[in-house]
C-alpha atoms as a PDB file:
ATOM      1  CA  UNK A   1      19.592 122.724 104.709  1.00  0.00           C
ATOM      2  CA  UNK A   2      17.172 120.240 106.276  1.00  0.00           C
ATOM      3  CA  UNK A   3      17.567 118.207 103.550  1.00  0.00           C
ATOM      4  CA  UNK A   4      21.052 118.129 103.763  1.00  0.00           C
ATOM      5  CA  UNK A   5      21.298 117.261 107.238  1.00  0.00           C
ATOM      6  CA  UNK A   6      18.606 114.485 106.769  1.00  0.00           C
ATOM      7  CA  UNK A   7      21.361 112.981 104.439  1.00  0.00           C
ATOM      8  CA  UNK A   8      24.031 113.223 105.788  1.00  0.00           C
ATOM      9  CA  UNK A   9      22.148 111.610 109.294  1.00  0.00           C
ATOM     10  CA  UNK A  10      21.182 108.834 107.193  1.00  0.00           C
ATOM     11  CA  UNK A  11      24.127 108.297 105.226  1.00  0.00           C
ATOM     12  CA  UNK A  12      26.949 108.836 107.531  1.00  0.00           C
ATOM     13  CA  UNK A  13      28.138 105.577 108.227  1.00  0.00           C
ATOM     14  CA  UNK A  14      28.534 105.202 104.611  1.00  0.00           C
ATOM     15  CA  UNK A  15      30.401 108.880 104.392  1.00  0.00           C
ATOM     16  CA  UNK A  16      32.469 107.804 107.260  1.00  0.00           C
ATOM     17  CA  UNK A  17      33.795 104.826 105.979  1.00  0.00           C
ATOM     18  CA  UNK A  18      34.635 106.122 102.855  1.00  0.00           C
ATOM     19  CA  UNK A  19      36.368 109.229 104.690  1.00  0.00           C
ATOM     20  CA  UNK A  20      38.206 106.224 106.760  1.00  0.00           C
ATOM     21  CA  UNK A  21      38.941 103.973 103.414  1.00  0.00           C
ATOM     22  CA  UNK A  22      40.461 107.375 102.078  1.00  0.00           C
ATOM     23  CA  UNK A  23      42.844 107.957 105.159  1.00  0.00           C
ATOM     24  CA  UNK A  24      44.337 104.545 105.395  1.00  0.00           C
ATOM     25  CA  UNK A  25      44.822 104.744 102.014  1.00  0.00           C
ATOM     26  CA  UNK A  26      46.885 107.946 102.051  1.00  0.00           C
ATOM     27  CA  UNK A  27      48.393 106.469 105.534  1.00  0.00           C
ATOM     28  CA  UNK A  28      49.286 103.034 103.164  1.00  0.00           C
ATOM     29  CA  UNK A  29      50.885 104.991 100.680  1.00  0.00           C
ATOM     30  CA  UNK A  30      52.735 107.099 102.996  1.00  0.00           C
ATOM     31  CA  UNK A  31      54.307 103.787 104.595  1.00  0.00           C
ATOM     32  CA  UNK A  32      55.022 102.221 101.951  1.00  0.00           C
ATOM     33  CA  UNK A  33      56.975 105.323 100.529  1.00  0.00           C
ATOM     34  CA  UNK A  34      58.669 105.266 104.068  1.00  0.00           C
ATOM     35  CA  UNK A  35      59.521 101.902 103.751  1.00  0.00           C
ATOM     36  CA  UNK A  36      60.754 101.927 100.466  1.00  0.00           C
ATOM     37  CA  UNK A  37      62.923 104.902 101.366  1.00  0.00           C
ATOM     38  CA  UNK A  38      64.423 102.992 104.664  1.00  0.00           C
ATOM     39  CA  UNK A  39      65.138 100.207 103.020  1.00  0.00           C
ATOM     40  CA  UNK A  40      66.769 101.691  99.966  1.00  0.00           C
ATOM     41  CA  UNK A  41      68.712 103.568 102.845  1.00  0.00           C
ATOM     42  CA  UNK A  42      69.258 100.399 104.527  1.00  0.00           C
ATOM     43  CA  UNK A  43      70.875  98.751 101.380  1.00  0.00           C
ATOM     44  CA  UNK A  44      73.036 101.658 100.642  1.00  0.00           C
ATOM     45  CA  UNK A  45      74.445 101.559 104.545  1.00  0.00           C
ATOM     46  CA  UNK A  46      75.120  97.558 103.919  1.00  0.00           C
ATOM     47  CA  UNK A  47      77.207  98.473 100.937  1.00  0.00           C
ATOM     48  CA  UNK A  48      79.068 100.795 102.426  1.00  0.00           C
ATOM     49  CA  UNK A  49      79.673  98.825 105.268  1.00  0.00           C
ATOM     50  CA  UNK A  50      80.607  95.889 102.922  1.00  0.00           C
ATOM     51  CA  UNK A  51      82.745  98.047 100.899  1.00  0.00           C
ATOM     52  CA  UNK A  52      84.549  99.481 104.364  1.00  0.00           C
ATOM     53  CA  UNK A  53      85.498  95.986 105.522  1.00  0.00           C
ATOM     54  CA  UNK A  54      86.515  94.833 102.138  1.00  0.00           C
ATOM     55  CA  UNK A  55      88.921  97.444 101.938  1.00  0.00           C
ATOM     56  CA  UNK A  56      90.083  97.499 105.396  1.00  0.00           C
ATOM     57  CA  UNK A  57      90.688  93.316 105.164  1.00  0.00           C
ATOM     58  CA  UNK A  58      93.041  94.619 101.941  1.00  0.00           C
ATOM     59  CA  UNK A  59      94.568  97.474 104.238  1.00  0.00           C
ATOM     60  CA  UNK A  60      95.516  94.604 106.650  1.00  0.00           C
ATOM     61  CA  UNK A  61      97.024  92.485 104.733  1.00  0.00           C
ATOM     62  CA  UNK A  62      99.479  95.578 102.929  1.00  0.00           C
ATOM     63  CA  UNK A  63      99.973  95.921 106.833  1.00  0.00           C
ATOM     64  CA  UNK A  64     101.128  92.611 107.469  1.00  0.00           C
ATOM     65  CA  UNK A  65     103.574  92.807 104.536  1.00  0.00           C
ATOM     66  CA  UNK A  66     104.840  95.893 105.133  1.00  0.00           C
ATOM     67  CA  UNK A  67     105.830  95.061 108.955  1.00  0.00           C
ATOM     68  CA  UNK A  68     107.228  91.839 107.900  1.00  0.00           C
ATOM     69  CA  UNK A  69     109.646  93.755 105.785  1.00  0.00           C
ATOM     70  CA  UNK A  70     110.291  96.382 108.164  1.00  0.00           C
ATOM     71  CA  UNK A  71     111.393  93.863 110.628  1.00  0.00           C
ATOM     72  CA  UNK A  72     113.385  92.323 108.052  1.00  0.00           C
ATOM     73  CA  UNK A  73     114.851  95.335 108.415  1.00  0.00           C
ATOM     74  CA  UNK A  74     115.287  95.578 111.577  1.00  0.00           C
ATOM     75  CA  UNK A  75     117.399  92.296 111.427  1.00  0.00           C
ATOM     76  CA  UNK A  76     119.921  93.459 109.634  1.00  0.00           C
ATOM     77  CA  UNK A  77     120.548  96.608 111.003  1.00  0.00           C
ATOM     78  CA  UNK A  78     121.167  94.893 114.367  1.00  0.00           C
ATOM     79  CA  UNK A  79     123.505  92.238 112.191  1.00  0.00           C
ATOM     80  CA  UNK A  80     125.796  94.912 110.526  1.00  0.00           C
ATOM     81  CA  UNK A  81     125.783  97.017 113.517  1.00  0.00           C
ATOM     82  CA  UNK A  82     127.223  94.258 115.697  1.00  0.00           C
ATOM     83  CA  UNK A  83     129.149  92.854 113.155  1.00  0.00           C
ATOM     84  CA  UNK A  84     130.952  96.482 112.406  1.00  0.00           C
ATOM     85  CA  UNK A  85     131.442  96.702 115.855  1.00  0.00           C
ATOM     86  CA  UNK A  86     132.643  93.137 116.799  1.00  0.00           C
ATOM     87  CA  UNK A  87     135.482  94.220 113.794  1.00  0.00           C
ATOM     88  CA  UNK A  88     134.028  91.169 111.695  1.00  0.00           C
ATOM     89  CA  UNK A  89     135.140  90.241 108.361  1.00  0.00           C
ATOM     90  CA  UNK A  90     133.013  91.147 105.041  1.00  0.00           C
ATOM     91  CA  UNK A  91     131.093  88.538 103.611  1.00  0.00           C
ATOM     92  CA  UNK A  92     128.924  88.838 100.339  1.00  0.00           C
ATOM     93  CA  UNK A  93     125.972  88.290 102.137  1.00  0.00           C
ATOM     94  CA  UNK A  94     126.119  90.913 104.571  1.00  0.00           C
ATOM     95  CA  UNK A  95     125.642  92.992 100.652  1.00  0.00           C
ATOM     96  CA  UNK A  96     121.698  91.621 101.195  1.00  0.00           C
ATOM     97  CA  UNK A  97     121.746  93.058 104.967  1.00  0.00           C
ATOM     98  CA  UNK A  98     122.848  96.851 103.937  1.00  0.00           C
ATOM     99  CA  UNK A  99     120.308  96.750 101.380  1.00  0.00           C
ATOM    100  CA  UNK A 100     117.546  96.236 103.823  1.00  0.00           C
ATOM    101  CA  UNK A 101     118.566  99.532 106.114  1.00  0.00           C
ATOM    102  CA  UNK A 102     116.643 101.554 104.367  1.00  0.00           C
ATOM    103  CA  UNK A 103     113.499 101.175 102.300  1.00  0.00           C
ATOM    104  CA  UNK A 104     110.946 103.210 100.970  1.00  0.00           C
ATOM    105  CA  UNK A 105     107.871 101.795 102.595  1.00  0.00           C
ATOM    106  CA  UNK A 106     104.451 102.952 101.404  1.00  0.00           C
ATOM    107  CA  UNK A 107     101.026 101.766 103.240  1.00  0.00           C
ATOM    108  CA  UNK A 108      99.095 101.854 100.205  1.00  0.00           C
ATOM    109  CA  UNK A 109      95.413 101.885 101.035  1.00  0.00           C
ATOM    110  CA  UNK A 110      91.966 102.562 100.281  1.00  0.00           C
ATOM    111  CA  UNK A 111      89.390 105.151 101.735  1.00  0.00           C
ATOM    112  CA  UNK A 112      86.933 105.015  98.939  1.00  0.00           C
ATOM    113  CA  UNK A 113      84.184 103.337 100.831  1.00  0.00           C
ATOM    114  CA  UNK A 114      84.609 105.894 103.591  1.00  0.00           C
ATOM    115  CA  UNK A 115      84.378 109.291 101.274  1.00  0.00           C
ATOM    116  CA  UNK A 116      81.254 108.036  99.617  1.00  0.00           C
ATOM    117  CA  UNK A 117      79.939 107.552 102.979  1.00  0.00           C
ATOM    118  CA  UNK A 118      81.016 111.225 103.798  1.00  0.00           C
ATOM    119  CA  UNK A 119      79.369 112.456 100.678  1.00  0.00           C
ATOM    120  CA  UNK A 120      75.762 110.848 100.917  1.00  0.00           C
ATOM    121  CA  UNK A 121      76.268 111.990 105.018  1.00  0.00           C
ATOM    122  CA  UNK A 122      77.573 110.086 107.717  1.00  0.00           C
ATOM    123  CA  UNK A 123      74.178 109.734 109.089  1.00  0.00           C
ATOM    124  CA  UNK A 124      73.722 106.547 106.488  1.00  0.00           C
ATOM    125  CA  UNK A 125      75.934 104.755 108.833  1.00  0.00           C
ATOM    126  CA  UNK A 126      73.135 103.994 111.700  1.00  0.00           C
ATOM    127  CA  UNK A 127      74.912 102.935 114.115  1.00  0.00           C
ATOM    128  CA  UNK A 128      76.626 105.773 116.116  1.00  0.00           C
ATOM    129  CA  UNK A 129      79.243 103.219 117.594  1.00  0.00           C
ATOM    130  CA  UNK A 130      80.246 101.946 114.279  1.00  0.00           C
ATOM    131  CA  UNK A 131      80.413 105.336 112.895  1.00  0.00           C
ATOM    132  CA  UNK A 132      82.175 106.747 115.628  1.00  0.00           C
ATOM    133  CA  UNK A 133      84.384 104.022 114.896  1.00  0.00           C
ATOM    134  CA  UNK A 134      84.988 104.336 111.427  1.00  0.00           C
ATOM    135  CA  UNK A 135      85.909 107.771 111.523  1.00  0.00           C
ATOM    136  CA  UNK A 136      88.461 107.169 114.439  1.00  0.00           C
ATOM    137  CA  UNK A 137      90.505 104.643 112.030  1.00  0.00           C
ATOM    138  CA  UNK A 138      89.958 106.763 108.601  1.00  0.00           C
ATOM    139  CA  UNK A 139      90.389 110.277 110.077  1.00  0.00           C
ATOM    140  CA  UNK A 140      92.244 109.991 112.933  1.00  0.00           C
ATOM    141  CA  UNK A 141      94.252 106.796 113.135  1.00  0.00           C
ATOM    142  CA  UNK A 142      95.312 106.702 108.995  1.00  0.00           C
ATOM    143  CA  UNK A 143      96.464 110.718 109.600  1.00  0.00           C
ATOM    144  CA  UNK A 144      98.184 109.842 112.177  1.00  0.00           C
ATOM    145  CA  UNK A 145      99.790 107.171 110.792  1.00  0.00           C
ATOM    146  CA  UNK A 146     100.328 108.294 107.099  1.00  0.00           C
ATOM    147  CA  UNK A 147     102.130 112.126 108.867  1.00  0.00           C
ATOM    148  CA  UNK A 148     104.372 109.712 110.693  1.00  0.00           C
ATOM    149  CA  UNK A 149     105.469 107.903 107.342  1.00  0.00           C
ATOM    150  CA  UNK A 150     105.798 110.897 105.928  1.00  0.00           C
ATOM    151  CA  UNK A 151     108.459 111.577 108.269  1.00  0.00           C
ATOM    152  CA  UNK A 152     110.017 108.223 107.859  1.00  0.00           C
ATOM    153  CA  UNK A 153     109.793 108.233 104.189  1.00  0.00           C
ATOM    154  CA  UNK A 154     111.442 111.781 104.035  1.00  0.00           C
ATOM    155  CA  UNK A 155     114.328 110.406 106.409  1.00  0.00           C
ATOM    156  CA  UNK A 156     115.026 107.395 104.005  1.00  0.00           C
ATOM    157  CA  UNK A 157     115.139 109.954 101.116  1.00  0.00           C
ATOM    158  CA  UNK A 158     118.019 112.149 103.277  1.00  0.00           C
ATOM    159  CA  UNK A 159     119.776 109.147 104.443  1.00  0.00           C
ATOM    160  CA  UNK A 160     119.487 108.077 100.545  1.00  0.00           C
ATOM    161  CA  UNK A 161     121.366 111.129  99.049  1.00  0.00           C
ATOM    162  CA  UNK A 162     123.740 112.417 102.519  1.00  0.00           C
ATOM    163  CA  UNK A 163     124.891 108.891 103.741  1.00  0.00           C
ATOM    164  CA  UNK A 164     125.037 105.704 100.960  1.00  0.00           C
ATOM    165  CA  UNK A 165     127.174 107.952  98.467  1.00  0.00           C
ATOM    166  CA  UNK A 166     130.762 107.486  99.013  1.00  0.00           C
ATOM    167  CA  UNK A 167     130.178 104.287 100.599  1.00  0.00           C
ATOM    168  CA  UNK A 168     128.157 102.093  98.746  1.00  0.00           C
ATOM    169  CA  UNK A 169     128.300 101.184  94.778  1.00  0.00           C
ATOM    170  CA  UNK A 170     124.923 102.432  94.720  1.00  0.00           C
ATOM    171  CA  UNK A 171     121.326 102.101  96.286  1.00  0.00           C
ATOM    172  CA  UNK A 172     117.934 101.315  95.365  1.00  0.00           C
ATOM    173  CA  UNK A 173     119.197  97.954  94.025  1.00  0.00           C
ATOM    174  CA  UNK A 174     115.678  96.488  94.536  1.00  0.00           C
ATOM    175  CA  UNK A 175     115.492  93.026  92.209  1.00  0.00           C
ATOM    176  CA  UNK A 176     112.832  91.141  94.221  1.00  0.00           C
ATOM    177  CA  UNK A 177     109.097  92.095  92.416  1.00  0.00           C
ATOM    178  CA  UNK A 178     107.671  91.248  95.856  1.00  0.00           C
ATOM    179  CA  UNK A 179     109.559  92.500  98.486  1.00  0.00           C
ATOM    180  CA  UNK A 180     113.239  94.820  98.977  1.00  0.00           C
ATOM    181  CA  UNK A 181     115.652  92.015  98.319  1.00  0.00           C
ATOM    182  CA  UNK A 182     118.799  92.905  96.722  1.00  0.00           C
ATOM    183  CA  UNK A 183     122.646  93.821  97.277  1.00  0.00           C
ATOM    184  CA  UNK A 184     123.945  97.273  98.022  1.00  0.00           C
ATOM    185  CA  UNK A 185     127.615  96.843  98.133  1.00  0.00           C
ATOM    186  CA  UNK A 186     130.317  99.172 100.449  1.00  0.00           C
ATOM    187  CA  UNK A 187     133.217 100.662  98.432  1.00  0.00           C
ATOM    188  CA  UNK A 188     135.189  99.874 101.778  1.00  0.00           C
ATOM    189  CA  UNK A 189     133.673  97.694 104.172  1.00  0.00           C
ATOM    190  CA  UNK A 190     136.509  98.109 106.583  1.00  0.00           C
ATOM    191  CA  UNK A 191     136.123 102.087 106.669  1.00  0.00           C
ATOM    192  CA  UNK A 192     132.544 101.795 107.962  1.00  0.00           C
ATOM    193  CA  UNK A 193     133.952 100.218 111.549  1.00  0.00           C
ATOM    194  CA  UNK A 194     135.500 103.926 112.268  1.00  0.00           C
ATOM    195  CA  UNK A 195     133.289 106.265 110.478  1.00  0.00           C
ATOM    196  CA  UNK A 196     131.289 107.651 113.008  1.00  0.00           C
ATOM    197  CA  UNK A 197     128.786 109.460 110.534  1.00  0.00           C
ATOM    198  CA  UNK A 198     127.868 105.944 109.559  1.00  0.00           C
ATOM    199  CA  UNK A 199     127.882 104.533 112.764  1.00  0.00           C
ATOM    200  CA  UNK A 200     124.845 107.516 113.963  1.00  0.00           C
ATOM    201  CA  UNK A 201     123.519 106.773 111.155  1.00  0.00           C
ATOM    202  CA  UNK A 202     122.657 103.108 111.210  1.00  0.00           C
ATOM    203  CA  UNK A 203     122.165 102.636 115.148  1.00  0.00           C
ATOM    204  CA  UNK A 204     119.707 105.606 114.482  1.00  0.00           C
ATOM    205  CA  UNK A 205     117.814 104.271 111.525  1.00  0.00           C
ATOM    206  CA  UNK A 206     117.645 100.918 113.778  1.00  0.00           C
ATOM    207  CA  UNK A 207     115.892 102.657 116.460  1.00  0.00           C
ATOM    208  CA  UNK A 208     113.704 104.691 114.311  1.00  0.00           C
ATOM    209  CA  UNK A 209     112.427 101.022 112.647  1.00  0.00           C
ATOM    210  CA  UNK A 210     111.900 100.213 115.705  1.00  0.00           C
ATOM    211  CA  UNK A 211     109.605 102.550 116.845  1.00  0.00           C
ATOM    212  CA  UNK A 212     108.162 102.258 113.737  1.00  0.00           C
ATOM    213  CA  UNK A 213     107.014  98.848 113.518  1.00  0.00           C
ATOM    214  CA  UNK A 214     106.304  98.740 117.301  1.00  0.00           C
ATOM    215  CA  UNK A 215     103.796 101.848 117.896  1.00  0.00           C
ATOM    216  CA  UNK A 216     102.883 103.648 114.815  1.00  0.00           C
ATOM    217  CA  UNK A 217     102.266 100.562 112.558  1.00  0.00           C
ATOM    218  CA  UNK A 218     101.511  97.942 115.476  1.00  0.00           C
ATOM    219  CA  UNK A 219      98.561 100.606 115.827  1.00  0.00           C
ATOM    220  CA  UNK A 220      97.381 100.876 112.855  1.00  0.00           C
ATOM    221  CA  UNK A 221      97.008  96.908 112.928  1.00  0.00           C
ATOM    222  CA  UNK A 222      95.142  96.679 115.522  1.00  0.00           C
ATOM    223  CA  UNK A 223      93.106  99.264 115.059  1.00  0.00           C
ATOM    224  CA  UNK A 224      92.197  98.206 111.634  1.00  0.00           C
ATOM    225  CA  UNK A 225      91.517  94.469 112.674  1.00  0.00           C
ATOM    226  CA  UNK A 226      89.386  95.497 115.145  1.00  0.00           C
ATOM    227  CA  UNK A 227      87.578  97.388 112.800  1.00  0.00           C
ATOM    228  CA  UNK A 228      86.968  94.675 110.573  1.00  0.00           C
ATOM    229  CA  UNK A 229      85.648  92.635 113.501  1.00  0.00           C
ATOM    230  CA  UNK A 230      83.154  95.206 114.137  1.00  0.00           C
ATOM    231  CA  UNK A 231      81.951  95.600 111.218  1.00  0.00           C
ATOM    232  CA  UNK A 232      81.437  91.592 110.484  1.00  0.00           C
ATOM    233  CA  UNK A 233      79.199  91.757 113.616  1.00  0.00           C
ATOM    234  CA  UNK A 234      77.604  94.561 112.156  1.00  0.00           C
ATOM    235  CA  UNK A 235      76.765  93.561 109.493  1.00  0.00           C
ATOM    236  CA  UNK A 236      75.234  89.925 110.642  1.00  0.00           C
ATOM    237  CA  UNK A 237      72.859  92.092 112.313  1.00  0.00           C
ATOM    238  CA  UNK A 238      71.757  94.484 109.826  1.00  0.00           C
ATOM    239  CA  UNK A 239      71.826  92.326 106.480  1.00  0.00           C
ATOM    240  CA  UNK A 240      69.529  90.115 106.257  1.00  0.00           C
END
């Protein structure tokens, strides 16, 4: 025993620094696993971020499309209702007006960025304002949105099958690959000016478009842009 204790007394320092060596070491290993962890982390968050915005700048611009049509729309509902009840005379162009009164608008759009967020855990987003964020557009503002065209769409299909037969050639006469343009001609243009099921009709589908363009999707615009916005700034600060 007194031998051992006469060794270790003289040989300590040496013990002790290999004892010390032997902790940073571990330590130096463990931070380095940390860091490689973090940053993989890191780079996953950026992608998702990345892949958010991308596909939110693509929402937008379906967005601006779609409302430019809408409002399209909303032109010539106010022409033909004015001109039905001003008793005007038919024209063949007012054939490109009717067929803008109705049209099946979808916001197509992507969430893909989003669920693969949601399935590695929303926690990979590290900023709690920006995730907070993106969850308010993706679950809250695109439900809301998409259960309102829902309604809308299932109102076109109604107004599709109950109201154009009878008075129109036919519908759905869609030629333009990149918007609604087209003709949708009345079997008796002069019949609409006293038909009062058509007259609810169209003064109703020009309110609904309305309200359509100017709350649900003037929303959804803005919320999206200034979702985009946040996440450029994000993303300046976190990738580089």
């Amino acid at each position: 025993m007194k031998r051992i204790l006469s060794t270790l007394k003289e040989k300590w320092p040496e013990y002790f620094f290999e004892i010390l060596v032997l902790i940073i070491g571990i330590y130096g290993a463990f931070e380095l696993a940390n860091y490689g962890e973090n940053r993989s982390k890191r780079q996953a968050e950026i992608e998702i971020l990345k892949g958010c915005k991308t596909e939110l700048v693509t929402d937008l611009a379906e967005i601006n499309f779609n409302m430019n049509e809408l409002r399209k729309s909303q032109q010539a509902l106010n022409l033909i209702i004015e001109v039905l009840e001003n008793d005007g005379s038919y024209h063949d162009s007012l054939a490109f007006h009717f067929n803008y009164t109705l049209l099946p608008m979808h916001f197509v759009h992507s969430t893909s960025s989003f669920e693969t967020a949601k399935s590695r855990g929303l926690d990979i987003i590290s900023n709690t304002d920006i995730r907070s964020k993106l969850i308010a557009v993706y679950d809250s503002q695109y439900d809301f949105f998409l259960k309102a065209e829902s309604e809308e769409l299932a109102e076109v299909q109604y107004n599709m099958r109950h109201i154009l037969p009878g008075r129109f050639e036919s519908g759905w006469n869609y030629s333009g690959k990149h918007s609604f343009e087209g003709k949708m001609v009345p079997l008796d243009f002069e019949s609409l000016k006293t038909d009062q099921d058509y007259s609810y009709f169209i003064k109703t589908q020009r309110n609904r478009t309305h309200s359509y363009i100017g709350f649900f999707y003037e929303n959804l615009r803005k919320s999206v842009e200034s979702m985009i916005q946040d996440l450029e700034v994000e993303l300046k600060r976190i990738d580089r």
